[in-house]
C-alpha atoms as a PDB file:
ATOM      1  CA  UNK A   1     106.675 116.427  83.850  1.00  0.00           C
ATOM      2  CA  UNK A   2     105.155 114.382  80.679  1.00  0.00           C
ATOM      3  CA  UNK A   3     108.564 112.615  79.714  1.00  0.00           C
ATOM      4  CA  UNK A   4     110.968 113.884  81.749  1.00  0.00           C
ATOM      5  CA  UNK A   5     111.641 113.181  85.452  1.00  0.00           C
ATOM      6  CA  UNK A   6     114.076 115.153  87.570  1.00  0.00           C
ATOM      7  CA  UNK A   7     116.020 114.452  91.237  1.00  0.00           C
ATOM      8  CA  UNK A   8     118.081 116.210  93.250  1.00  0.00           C
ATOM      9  CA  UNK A   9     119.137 115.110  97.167  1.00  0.00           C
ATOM     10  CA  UNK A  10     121.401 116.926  99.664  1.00  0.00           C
ATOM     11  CA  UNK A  11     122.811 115.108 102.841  1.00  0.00           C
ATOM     12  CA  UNK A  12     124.535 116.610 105.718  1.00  0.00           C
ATOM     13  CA  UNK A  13     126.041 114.905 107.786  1.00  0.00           C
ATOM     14  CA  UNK A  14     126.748 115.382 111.505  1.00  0.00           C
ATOM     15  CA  UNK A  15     129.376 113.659 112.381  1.00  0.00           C
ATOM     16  CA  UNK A  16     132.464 115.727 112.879  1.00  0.00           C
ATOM     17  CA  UNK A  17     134.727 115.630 109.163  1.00  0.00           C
ATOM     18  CA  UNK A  18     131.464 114.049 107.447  1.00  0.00           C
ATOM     19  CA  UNK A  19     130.893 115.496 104.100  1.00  0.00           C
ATOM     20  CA  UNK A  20     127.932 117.066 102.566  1.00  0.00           C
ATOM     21  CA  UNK A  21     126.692 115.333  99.956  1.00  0.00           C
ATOM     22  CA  UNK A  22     124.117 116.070  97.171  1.00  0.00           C
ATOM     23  CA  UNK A  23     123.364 114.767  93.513  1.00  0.00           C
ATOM     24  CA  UNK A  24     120.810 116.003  90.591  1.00  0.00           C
ATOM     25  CA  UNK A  25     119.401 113.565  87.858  1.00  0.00           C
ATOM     26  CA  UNK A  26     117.382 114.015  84.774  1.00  0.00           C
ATOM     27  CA  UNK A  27     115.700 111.260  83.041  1.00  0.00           C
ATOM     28  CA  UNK A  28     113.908 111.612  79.581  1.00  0.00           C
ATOM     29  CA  UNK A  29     112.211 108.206  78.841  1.00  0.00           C
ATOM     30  CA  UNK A  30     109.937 108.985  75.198  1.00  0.00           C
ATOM     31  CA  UNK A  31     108.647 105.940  73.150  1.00  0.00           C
ATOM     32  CA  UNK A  32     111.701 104.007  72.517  1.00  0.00           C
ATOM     33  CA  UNK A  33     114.429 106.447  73.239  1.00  0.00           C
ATOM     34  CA  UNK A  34     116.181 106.820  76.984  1.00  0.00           C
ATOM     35  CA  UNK A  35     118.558 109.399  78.491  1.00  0.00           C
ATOM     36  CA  UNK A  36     119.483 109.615  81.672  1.00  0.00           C
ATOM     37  CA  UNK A  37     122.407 112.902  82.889  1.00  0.00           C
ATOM     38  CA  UNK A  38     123.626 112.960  86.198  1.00  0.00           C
ATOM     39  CA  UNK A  39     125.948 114.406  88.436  1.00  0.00           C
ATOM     40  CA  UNK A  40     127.000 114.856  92.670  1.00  0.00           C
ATOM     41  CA  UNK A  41     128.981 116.665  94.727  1.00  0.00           C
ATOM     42  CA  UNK A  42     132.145 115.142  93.095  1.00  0.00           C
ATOM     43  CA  UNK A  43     131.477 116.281  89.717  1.00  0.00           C
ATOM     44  CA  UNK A  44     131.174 112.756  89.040  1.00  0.00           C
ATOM     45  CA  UNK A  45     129.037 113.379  86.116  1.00  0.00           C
ATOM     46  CA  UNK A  46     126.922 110.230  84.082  1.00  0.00           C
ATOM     47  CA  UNK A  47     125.192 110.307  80.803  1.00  0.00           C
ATOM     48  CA  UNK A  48     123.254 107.200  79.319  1.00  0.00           C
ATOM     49  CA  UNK A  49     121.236 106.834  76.142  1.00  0.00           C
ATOM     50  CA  UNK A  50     119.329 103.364  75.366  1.00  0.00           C
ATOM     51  CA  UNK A  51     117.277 102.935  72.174  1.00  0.00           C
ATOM     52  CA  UNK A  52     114.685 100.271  72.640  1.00  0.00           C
ATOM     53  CA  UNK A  53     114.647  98.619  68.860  1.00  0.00           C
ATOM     54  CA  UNK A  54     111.721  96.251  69.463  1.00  0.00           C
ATOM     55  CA  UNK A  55     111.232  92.609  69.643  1.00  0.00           C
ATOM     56  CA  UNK A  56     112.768  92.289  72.637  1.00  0.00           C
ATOM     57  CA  UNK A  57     116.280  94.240  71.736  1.00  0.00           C
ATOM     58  CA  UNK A  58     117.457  97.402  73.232  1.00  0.00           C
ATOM     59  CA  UNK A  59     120.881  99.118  72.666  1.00  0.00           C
ATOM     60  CA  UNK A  60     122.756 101.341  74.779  1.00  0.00           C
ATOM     61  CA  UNK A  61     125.964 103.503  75.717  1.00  0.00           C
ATOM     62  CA  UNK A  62     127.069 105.865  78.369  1.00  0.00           C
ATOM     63  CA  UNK A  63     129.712 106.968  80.046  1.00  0.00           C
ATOM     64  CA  UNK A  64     130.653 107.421  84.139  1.00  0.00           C
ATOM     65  CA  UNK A  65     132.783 109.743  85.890  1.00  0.00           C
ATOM     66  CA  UNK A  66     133.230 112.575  84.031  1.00  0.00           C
ATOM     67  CA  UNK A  67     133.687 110.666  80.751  1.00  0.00           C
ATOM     68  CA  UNK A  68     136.647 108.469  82.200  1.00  0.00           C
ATOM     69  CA  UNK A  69     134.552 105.006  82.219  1.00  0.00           C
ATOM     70  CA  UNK A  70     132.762 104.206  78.996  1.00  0.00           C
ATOM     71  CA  UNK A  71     130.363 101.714  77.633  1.00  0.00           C
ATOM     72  CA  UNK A  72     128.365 100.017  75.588  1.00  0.00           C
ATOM     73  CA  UNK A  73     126.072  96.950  74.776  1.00  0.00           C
ATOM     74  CA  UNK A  74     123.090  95.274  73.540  1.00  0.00           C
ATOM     75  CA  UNK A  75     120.568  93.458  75.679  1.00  0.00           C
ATOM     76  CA  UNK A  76     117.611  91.042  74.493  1.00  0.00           C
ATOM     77  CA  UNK A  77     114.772  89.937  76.530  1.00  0.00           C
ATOM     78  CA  UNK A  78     114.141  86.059  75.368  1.00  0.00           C
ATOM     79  CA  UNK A  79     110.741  86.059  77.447  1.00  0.00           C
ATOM     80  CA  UNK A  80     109.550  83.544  80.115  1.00  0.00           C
ATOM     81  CA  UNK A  81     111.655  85.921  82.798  1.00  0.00           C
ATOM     82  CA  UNK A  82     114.745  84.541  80.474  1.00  0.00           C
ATOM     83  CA  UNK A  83     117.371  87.471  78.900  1.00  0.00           C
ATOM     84  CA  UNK A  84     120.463  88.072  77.596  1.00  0.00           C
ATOM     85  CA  UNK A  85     123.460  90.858  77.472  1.00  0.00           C
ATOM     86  CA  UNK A  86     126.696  91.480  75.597  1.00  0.00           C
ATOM     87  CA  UNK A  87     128.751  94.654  77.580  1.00  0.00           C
ATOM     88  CA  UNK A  88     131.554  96.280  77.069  1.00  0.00           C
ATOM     89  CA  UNK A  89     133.199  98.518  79.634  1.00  0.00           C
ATOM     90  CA  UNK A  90     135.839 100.340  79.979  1.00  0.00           C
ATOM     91  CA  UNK A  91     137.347 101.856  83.352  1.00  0.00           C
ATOM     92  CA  UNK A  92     140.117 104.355  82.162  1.00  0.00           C
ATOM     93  CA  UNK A  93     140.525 105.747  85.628  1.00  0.00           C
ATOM     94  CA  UNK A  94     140.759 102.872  87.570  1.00  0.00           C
ATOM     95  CA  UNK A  95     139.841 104.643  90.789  1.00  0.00           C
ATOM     96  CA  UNK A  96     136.246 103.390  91.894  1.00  0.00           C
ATOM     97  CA  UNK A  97     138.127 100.200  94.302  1.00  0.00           C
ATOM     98  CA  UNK A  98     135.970  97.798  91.691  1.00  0.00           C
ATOM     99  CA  UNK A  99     135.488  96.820  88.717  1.00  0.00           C
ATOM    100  CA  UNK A 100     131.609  97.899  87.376  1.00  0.00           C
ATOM    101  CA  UNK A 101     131.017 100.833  85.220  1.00  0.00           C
ATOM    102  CA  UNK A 102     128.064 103.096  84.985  1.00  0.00           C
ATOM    103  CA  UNK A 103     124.735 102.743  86.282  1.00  0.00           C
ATOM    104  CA  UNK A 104     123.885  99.282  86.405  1.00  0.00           C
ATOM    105  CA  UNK A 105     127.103  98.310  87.228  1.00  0.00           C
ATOM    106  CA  UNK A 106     128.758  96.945  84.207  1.00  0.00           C
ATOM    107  CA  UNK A 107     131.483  94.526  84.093  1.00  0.00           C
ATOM    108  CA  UNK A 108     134.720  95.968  82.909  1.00  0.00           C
ATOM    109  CA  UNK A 109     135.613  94.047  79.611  1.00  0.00           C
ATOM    110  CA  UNK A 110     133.527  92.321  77.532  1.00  0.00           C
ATOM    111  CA  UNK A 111     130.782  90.762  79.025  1.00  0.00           C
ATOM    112  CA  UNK A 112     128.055  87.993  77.947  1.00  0.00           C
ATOM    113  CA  UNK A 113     125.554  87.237  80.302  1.00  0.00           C
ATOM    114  CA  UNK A 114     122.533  85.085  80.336  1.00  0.00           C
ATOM    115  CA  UNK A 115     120.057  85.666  83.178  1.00  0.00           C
ATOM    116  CA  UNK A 116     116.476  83.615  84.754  1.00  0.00           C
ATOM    117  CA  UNK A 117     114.245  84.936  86.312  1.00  0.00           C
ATOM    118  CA  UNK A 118     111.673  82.705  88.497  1.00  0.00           C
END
């Protein structure tokens, strides 16, 4: 729908004790703004806003699981398949078994990472 996409999924599961599980995303993606709000079964609910600032540069923030996890950053495509990101991440609730926040799985702490791509 124009700028806005929308998902939704249910599972059920037959196995005897297997839970039913189902989640519902919406994504707005307009010129240089992004916002993504999601949420499951869990009430494990997700909310991320990037701003792409040109050149290369995009900022963003968000926070995971109901508001518990937070973060924020600033990435920078050098070009060539070559980029860069600063993160940090913060996992107040310390339940999740690891250590990555939000959607693409953020390091908690402060993060600087410089990736290739071939």
């Amino acid at each position: 729908m124009g700028a806005l996409t929308t998902t939704a999924s249910y599972v059920q599961e037959g196995a005897t004790g297997a839970e039913n599980n189902w989640d519902v995303k919406f994504v707005y993606a307009a010129d240089a703004v992004g916002l993504t709000v999601a949420t499951d079964e869990s009430q494990d609910r997700n909310v991320d806003v990037s701003y792409e600032m040109g050149n290369g540069l995009s900022l963003f923030v968000g926070a995971d699981d109901g508001g518990e996890d937070t973060y924020a950053g600033v990435s920078y495509d050098l070009g060539g398949g070559a980029s860069m990101l600063a993160s940090y991440a913060n996992d107040n609730d310390n339940d999740d078994d690891d250590d990555e926040v939000g959607a693409k799985d953020y390091k908690e702490g402060m993060t600087f990472q410089l990736s290739f791509a071939f």
